[in-house]
Protein backbone atom coordinates (compact mmCIF):
# COMPACT_ATOMS: atom_id res chain seq x y z
CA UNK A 1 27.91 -53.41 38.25
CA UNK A 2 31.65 -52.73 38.61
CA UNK A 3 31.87 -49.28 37.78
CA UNK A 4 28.20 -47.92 37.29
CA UNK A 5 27.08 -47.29 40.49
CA UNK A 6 23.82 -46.45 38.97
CA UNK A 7 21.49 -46.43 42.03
CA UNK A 8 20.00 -48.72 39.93
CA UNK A 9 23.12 -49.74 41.49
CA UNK A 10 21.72 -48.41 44.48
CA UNK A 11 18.80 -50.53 43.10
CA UNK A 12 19.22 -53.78 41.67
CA UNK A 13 20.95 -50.05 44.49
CA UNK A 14 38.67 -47.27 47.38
CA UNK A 15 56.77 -48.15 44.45
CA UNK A 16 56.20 -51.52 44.58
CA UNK A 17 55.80 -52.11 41.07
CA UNK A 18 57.38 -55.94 41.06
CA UNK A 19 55.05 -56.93 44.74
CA UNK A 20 52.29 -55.31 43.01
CA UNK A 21 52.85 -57.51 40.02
CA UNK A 22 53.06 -60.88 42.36
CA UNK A 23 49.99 -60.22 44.06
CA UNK A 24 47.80 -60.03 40.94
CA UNK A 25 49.70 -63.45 39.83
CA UNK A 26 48.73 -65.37 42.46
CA UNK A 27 45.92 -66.26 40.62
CA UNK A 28 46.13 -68.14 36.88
CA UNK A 29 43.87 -69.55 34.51
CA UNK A 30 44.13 -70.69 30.44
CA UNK A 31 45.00 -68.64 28.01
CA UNK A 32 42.04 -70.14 26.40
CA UNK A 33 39.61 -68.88 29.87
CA UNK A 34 41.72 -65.21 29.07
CA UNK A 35 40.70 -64.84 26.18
CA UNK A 36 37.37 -65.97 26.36
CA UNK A 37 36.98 -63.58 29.86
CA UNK A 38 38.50 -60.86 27.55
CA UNK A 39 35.79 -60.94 25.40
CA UNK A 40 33.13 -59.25 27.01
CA UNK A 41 30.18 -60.19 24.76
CA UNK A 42 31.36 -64.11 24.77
CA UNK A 43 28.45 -65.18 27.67
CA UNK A 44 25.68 -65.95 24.94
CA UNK A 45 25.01 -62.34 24.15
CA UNK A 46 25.06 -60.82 27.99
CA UNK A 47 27.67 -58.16 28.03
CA UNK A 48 29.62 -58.08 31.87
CA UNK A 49 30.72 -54.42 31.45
CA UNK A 50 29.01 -52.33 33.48
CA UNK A 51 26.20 -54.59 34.45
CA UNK A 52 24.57 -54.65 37.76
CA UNK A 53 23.45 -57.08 40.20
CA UNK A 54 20.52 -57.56 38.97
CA UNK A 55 21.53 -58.06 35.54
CA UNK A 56 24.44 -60.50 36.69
CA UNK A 57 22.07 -62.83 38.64
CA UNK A 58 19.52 -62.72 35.90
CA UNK A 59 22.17 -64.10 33.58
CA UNK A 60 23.07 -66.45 36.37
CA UNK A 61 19.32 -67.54 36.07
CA UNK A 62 19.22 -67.83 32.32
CA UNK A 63 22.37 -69.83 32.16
CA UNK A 64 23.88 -67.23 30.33
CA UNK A 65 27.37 -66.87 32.58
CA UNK A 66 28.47 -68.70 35.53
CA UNK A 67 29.89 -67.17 38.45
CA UNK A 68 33.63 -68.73 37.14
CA UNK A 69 32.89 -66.79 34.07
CA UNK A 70 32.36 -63.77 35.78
CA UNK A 71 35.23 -64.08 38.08
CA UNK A 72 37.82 -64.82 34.70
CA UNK A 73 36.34 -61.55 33.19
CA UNK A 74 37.31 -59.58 35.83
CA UNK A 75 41.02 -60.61 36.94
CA UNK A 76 42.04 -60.58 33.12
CA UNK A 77 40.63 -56.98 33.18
CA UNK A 78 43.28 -56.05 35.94
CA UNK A 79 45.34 -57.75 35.01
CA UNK A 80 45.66 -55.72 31.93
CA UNK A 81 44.40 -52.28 33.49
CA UNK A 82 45.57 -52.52 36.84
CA UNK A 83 49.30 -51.33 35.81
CA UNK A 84 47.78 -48.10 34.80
CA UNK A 85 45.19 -47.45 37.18
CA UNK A 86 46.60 -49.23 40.63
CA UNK A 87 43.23 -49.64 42.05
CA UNK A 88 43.70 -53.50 42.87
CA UNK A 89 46.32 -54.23 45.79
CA UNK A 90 45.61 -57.86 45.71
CA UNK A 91 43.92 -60.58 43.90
CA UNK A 92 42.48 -64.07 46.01
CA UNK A 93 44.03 -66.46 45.05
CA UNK A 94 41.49 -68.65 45.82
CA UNK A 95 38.76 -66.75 43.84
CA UNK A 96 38.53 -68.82 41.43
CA UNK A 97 37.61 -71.95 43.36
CA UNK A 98 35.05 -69.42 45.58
CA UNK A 99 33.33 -69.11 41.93
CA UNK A 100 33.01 -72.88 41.36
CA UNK A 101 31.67 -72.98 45.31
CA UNK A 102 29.10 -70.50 43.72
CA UNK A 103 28.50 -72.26 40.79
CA UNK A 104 27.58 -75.60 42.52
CA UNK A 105 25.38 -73.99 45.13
CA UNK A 106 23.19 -72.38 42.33
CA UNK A 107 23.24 -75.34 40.57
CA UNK A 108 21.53 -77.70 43.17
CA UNK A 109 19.46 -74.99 44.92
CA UNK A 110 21.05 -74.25 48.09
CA UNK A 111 19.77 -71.86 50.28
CA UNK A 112 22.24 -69.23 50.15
CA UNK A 113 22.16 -69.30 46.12
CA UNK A 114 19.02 -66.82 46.15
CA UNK A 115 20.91 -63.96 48.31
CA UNK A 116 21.37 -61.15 45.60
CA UNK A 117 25.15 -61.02 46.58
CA UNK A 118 25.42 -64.63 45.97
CA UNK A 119 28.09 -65.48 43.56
CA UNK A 120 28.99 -61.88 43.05
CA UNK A 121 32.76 -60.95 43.34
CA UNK A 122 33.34 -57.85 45.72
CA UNK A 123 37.02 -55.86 46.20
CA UNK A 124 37.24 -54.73 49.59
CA UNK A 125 39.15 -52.08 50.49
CA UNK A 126 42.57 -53.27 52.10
CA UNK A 127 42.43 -51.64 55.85
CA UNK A 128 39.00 -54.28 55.83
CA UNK A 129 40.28 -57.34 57.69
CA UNK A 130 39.95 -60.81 55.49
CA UNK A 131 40.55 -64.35 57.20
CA UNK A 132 41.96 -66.05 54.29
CA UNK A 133 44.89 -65.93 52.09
CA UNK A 134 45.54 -62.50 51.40
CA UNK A 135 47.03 -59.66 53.77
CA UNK A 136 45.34 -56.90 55.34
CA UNK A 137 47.91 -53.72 55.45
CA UNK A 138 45.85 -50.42 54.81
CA UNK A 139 48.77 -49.91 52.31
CA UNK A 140 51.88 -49.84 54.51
CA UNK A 141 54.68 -52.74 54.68
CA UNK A 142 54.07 -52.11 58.13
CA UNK A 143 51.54 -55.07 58.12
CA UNK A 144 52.36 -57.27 55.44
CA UNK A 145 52.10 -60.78 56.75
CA UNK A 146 50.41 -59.53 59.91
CA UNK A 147 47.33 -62.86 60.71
CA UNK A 148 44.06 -61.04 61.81
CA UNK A 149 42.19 -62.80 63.89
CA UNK A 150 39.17 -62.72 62.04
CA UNK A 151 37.00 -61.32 58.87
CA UNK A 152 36.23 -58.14 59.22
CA UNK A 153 32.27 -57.82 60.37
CA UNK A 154 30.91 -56.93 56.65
CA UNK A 155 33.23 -59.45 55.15
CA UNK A 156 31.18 -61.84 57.38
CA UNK A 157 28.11 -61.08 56.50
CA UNK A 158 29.06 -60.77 52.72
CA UNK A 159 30.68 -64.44 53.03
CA UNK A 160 27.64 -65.61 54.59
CA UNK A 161 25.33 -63.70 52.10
CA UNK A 162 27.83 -65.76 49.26
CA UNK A 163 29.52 -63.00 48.03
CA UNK A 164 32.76 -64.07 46.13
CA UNK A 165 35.42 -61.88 48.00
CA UNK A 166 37.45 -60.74 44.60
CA UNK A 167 40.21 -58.97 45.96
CA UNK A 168 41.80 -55.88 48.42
CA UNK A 169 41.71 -52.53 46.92
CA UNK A 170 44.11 -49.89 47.12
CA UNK A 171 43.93 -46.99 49.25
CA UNK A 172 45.46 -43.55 50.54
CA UNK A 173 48.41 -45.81 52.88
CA UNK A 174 46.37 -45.81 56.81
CA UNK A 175 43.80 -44.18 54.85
CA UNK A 176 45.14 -41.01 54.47
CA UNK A 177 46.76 -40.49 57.81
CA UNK A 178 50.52 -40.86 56.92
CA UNK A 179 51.93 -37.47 56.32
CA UNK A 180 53.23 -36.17 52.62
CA UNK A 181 51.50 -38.39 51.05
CA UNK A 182 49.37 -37.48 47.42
CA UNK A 183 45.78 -39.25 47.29
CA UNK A 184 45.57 -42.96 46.27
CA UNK A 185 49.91 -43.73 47.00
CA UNK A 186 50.37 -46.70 49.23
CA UNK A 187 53.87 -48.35 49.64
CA UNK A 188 51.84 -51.98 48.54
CA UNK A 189 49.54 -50.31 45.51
CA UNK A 190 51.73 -47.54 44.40
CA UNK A 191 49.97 -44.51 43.10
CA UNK A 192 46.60 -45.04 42.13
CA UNK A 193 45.27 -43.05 39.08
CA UNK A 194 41.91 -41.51 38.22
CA UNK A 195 40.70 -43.51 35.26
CA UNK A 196 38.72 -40.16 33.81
CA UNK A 197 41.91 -38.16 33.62
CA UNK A 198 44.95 -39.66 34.44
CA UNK A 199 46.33 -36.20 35.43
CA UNK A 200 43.55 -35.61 37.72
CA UNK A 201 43.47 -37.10 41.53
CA UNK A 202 41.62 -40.37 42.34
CA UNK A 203 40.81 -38.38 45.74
CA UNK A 204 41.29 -40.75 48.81
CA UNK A 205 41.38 -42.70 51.06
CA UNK A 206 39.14 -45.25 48.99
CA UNK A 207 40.67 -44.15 45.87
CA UNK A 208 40.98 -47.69 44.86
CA UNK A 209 37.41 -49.27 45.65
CA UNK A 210 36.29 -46.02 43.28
CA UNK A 211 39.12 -46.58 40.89
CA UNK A 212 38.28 -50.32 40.74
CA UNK A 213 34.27 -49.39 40.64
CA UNK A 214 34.55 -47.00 37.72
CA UNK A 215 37.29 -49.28 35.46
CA UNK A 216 34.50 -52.39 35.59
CA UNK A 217 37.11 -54.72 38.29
CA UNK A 218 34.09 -56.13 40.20
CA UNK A 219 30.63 -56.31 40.42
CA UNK A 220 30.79 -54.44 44.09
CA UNK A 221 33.53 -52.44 46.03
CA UNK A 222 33.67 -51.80 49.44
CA UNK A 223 35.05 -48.52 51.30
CA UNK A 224 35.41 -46.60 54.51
CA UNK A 225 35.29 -43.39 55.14
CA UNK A 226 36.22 -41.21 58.12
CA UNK A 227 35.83 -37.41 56.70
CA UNK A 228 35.19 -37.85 52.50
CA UNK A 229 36.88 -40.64 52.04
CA UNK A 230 34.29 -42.41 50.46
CA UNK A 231 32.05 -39.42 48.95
CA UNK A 232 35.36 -37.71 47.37
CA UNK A 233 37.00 -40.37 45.51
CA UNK A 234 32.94 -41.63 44.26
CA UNK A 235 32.80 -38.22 43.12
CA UNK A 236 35.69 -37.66 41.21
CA UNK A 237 35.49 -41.24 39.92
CA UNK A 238 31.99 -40.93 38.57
CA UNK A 239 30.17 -43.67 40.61
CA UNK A 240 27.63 -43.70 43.77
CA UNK A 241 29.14 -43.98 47.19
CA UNK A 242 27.13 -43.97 50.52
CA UNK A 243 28.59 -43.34 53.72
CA UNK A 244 26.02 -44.53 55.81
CA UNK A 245 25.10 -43.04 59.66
CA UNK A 246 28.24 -44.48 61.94
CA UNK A 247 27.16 -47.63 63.68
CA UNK A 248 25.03 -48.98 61.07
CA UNK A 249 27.42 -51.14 59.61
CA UNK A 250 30.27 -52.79 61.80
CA UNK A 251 33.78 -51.02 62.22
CA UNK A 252 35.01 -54.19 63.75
CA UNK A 253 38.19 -55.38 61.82
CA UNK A 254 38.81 -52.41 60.12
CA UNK A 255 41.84 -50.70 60.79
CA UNK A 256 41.11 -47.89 62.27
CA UNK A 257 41.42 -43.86 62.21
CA UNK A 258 38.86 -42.84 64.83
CA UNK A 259 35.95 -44.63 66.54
CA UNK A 260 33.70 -41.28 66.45
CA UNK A 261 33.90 -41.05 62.69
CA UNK A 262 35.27 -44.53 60.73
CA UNK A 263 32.26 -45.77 58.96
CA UNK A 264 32.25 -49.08 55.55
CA UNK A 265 29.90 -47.97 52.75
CA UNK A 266 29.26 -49.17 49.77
CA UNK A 267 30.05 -48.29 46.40
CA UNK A 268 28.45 -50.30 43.69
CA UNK A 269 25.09 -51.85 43.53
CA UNK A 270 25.07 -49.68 46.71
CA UNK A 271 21.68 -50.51 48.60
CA UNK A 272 21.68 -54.39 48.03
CA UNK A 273 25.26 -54.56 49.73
CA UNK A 274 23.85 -52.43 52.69
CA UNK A 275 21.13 -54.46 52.92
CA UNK A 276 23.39 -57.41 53.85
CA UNK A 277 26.22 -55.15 55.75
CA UNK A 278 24.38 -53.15 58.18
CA UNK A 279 23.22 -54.82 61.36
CA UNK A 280 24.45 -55.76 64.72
CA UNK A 281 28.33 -56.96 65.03
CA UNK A 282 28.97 -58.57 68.83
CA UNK A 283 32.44 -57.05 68.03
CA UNK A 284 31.16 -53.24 67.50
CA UNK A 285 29.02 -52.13 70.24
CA UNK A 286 27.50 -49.46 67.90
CA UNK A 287 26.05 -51.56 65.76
CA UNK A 288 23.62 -52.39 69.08
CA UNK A 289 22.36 -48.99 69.01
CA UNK A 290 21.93 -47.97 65.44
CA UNK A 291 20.62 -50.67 64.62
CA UNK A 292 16.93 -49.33 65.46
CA UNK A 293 17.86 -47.06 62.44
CA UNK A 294 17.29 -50.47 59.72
CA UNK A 295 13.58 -50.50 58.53
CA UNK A 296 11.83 -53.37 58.19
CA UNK A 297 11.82 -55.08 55.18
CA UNK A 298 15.53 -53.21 54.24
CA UNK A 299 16.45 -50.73 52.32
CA UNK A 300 15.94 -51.77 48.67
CA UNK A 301 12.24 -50.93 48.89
CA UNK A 302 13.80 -47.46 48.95
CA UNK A 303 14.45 -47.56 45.37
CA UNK A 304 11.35 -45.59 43.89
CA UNK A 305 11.35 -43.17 40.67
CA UNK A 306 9.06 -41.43 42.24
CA UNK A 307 11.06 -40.73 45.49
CA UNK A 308 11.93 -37.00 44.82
CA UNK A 309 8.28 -36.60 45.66
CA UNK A 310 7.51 -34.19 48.31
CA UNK A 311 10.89 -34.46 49.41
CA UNK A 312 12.11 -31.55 51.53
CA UNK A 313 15.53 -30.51 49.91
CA UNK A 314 17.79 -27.69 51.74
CA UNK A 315 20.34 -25.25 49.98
CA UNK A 316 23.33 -23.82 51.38
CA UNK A 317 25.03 -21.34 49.21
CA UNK A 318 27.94 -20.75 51.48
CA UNK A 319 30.26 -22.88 51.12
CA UNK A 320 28.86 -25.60 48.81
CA UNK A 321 28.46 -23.67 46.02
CA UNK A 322 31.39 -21.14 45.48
CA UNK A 323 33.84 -22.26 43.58
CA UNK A 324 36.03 -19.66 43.28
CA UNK A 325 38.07 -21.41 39.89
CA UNK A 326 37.99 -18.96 37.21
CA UNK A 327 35.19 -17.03 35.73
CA UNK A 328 34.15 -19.74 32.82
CA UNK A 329 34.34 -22.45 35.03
CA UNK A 330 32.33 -21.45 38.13
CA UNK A 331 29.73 -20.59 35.54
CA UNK A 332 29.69 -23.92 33.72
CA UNK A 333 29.49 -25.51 37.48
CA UNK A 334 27.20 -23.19 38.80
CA UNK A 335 24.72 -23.45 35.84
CA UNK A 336 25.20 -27.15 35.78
CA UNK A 337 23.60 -27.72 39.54
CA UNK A 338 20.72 -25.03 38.83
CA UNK A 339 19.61 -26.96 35.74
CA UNK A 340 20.26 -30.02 38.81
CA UNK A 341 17.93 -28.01 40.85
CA UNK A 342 15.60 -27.71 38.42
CA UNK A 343 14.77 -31.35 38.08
CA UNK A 344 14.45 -32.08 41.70
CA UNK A 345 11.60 -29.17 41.71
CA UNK A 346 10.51 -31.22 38.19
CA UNK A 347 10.28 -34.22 39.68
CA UNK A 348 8.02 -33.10 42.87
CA UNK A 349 10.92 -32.02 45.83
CA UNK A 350 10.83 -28.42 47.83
CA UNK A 351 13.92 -26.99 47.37
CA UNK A 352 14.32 -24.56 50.04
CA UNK A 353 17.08 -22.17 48.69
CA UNK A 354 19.71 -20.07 50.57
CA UNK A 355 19.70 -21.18 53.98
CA UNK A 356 22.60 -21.04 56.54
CA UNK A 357 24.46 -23.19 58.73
CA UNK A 358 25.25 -21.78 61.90
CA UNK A 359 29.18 -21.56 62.90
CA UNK A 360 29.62 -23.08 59.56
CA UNK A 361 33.11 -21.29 59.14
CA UNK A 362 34.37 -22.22 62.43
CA UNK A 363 33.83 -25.56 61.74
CA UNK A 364 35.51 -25.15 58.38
CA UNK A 365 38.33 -23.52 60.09
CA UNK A 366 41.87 -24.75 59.85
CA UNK A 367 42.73 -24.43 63.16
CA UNK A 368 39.48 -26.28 64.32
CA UNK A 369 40.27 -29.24 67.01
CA UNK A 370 38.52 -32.03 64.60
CA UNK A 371 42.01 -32.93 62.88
CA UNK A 372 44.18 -32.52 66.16
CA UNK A 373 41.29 -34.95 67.35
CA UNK A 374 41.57 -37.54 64.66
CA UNK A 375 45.01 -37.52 65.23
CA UNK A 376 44.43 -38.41 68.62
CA UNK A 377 41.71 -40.62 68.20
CA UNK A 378 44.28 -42.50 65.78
CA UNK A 379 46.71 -43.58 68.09
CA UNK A 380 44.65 -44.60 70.56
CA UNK A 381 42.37 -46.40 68.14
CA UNK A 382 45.50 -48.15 66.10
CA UNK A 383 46.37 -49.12 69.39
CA UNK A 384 43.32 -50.69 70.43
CA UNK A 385 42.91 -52.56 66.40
CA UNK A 386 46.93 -54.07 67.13
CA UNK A 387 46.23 -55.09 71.35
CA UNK A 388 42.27 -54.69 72.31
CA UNK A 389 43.54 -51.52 74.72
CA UNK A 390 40.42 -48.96 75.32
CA UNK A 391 39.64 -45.74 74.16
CA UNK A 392 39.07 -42.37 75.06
CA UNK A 393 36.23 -39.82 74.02
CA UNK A 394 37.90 -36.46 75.35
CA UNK A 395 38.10 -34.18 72.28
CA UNK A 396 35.42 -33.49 70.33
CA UNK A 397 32.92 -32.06 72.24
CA UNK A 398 32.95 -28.18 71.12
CA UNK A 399 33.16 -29.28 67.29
CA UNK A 400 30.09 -31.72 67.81
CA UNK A 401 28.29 -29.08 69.73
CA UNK A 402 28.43 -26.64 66.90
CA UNK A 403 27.11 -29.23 64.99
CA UNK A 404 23.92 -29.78 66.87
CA UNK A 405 23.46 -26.05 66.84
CA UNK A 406 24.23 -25.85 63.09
CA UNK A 407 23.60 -28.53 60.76
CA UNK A 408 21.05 -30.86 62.77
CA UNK A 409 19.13 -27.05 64.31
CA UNK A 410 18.87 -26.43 60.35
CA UNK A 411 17.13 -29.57 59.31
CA UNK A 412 14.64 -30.19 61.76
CA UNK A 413 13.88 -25.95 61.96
CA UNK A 414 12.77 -26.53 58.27
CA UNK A 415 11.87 -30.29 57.95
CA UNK A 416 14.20 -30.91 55.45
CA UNK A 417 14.58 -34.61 54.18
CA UNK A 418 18.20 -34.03 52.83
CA UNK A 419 21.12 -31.09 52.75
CA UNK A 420 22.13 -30.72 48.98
CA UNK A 421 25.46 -29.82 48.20
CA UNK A 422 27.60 -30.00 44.97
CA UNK A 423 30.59 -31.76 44.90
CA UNK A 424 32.91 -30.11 43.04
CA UNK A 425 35.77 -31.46 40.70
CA UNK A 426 38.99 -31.86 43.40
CA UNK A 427 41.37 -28.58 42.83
CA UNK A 428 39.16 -25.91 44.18
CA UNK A 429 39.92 -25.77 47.94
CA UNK A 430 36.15 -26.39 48.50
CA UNK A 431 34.80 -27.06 51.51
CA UNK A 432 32.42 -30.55 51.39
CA UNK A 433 29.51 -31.34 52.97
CA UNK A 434 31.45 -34.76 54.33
CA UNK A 435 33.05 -32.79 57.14
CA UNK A 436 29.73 -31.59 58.69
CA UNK A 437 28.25 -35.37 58.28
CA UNK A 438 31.81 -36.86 59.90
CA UNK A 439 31.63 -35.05 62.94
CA UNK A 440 28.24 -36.01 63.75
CA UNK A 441 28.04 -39.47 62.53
CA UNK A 442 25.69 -38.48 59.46
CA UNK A 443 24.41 -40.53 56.57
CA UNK A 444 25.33 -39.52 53.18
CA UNK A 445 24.95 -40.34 49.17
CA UNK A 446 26.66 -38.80 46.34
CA UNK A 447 25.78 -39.36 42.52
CA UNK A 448 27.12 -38.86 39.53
CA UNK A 449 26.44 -34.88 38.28
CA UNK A 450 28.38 -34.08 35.68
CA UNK A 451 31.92 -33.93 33.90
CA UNK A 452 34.52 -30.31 33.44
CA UNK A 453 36.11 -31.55 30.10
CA UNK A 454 37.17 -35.14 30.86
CA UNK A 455 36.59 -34.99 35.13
CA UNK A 456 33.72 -36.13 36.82
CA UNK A 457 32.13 -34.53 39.85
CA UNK A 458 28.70 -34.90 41.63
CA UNK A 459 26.17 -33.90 43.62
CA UNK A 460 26.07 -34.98 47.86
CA UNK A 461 22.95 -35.42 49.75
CA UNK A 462 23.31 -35.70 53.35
CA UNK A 463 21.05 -36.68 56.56
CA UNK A 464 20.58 -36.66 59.88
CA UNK A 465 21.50 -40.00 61.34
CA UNK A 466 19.36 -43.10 60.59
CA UNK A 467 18.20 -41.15 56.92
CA UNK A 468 19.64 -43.75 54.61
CA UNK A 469 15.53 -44.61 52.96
CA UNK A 470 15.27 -40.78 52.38
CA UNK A 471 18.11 -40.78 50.90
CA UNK A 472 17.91 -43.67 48.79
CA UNK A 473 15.05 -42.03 47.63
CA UNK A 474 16.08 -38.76 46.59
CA UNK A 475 19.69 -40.33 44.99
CA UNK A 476 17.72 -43.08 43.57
CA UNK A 477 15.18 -40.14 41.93
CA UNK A 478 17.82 -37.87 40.94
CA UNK A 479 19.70 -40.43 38.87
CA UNK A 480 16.90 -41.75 37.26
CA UNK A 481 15.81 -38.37 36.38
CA UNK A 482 19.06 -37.51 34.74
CA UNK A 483 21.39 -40.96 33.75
CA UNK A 484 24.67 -38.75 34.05
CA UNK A 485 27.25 -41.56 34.43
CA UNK A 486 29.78 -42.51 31.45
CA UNK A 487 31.97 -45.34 31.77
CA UNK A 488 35.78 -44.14 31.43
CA UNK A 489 37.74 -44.60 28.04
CA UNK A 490 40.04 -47.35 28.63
């Protein structure tokens, strides 16, 4: 559902202005297929904007749109949207032809036409490898025209689950890790604007797959995130984003930051993709391990109305809710995510109010070793994505240890299903709950919560590792219970 993550989405579940303009050439069509993809009612009454997956491959069903249809729709909207927002990079040119692929398989019953990815076009984010005719850069001219060897392990399994791969997204360039750089400005995608507020930061690294999500490019975008870079730019974007526990979906072929913490999530139609992404990857030994975390029967099942239900919810006032803004808006935020509490306790969860995380400053602090170890981590990992070399695990250990002894100590000393934290809008300098679940390899989900004027923010819930159906749950609950999400003006 291109932008609205719903976790219905969940359900049924990111300046080279003249390269930039070549790349979303490369593919053409009629002026006649423009216009009719331009029209978003024109599909014998089913509207593409904003629909899900569900929706889409009911339509499919009904002969209502075709998967070349669906594919026109969206590359005439960036093409005409795109200039503005920058959340594209690059368009397949070979998408269209993917789409007729699609198209024939549904029509004569092949196997792989009942996936619930099949046919649906997905932007990946552009550190995600892709064996075909597009490049793979995480932003910089650095790798333009590099060959990877392979796809990417969740471009694999998307391919093979007959997902249409749309596009590359744009990103923070090497996903943040280039120095002076704002959120969402690559050399390739140039700077990549919020489509909320175009004054207001897309947040990063994924600030295209968000971007893209939110304006309706695709049906599904694909992140990664190291620390926030999935759960900010959702946030601020106004769409779901899960960072799921590391290992559970396949780092292999993404260009890296750090092994301990680089993690693909999804961010639209969110628990069907991760149904088909997460699983074991010969090329990330990880994925051997965590894979015990995948419940039988996947996660989808996960999506109940009624999963707020005896949930065990945990509060921490200090640091994720002090805002510290100005006095009218720390009260319009603060009030906001009581009335938030309020409906979890409506709809049947324990909120457990005003706990504490032990060292939870130190861990916040500045001169903490978890950047100077990313930093590390980065060159040796780089290394290892450009020639295979090993890596090294000597860092972290003192950051990781205060997180055993605070966050994970916290959750099973009061059974808590999920750590709830706001997510405010991006100028306070306030701490995130993405830190705490980066350094130990935690599952998160943040949803849509509410909008300060014209920005969106939302509300996190975070897990110990292998939590993704709790969380699920309690996401899927909390959006059903309050159907925040607007789609930008645009």
């Amino acid at each position: 559902m291109g932008a609205l993550l719903s976790l219905s989405s969940i359900c049924h579940l990111m300046v080279l202005i003249q390269l930039l303009a070549l790349l979303l050439s490369g593919y053409h069509y009629s002026d006649a297929a423009a216009a009719a993809a331009n029209n978003n009612n024109n599909n014998k009454g089913f509207s593409i904007l904003e629909a899900t997956v569900d929706e889409i491959q009911l339509a499919f069903k009904q002969n209502k749109l075709t998967s070349r249809k669906l594919v026109e729709f969206y590359i005439n909207r960036i093409q005409r949207l795109n200039p503005l927002l920058h959340g594209v990079i690059e368009v397949n040119p070979d998408a269209g032809e993917l789409a007729d692929k699609a198209d024939y398989e549904r029509k004569v019953k092949a196997p792989v036409s009942f996936s619930k990815l099949h046919g649906i076009p997905i932007l990946v984010k552009d550190n995600i490898a892709t064996k075909d005719k597009m490049n793979t850069t995480a932003g910089s001219l650095a790798l333009l025209g590099s060959v990877v060897p392979r796809d990417a392990g969740v471009v694999a399994k998307l391919k093979k689950a007959g997902a249409i791969i749309l596009g590359k997204a744009s990103l923070t360039e090497w996903s943040a890790f280039r120095a002076y750089i704002p959120n969402g400005w690559s050399a390739r995608g140039g700077q990549g604007v919020n489509p909320y507020d175009k004054t207001e930061t897309p947040c990063g690294s994924s600030s295209g797959s968000s971007i893209s999500a939110a304006a309706n490019f695709a049906t599904v975008t694909l992140g990664t995130e190291t620390d926030g870079s999935i759960l900010c730019p959702a946030s601020i974007n106004s769409v779901v984003g899960i960072k799921p526990t590391i290992g559970l979906t396949s780092r292999a072929g993404v260009v890296p930051i750090t092994h301990r913490q680089d993690t693909v999530g999804t961010v639209s139609d969110a628990t069907y993709v991760l149904d088909v992404i997460a699983g074991v990857d010969k090329n990330d030994k990880a994925t051997f391990e965590k894979s015990k975390y995948i419940p039988k029967g996947g996660y989808a099942q996960f999506l109940s109305s009624n999963g707020l239900k005896g949930k065990r919810l945990g509060i921490v006032r200090h640091p994720y809710f002090e805002f510290n803004i100005s006095k009218e808006i720390d009260t319009f935020l603060i009030n906001t995510f009581e009335q938030h509490l309020s409906t979890l306790r409506k709809k049947g969860a324990i909120v457990i109010d005003n706990l504490k995380i032990t060292n939870i400053d130190e861990i916040y602090n500045d001169a903490s070793s978890e950047e100077t170890a990313m930093k590390k981590d980065f060159k040796i990992d780089l290394n290892a994505y450009l020639k295979e070399l090993g890596i090294d695990k000597a860092v972290l250990g003192t950051l990781e240890r205060q997180t055993r002894n605070g966050f994970v100590k916290l959750m099973r000393r009061y059974k808590l299903d999920a750590l709830v934290a706001c997510a405010g809008p991006s100028f306070p300098p306030l701490p995130i709950i993405s830190t705490i679940l980066a350094i130990g390899g935690f599952p998160g989900i943040t949803v849509p919560a509410g909008y300060l004027g014209e920005v969106p923010f939302g509300i996190f819930f975070g897990g110990l590792k292998g939590y993704e159906p709790k969380l699920i749950e309690i996401a899927y609950g909390f959006e059903q219970a309050t159907k925040i999400r607007n789609p930008p003006s645009l």
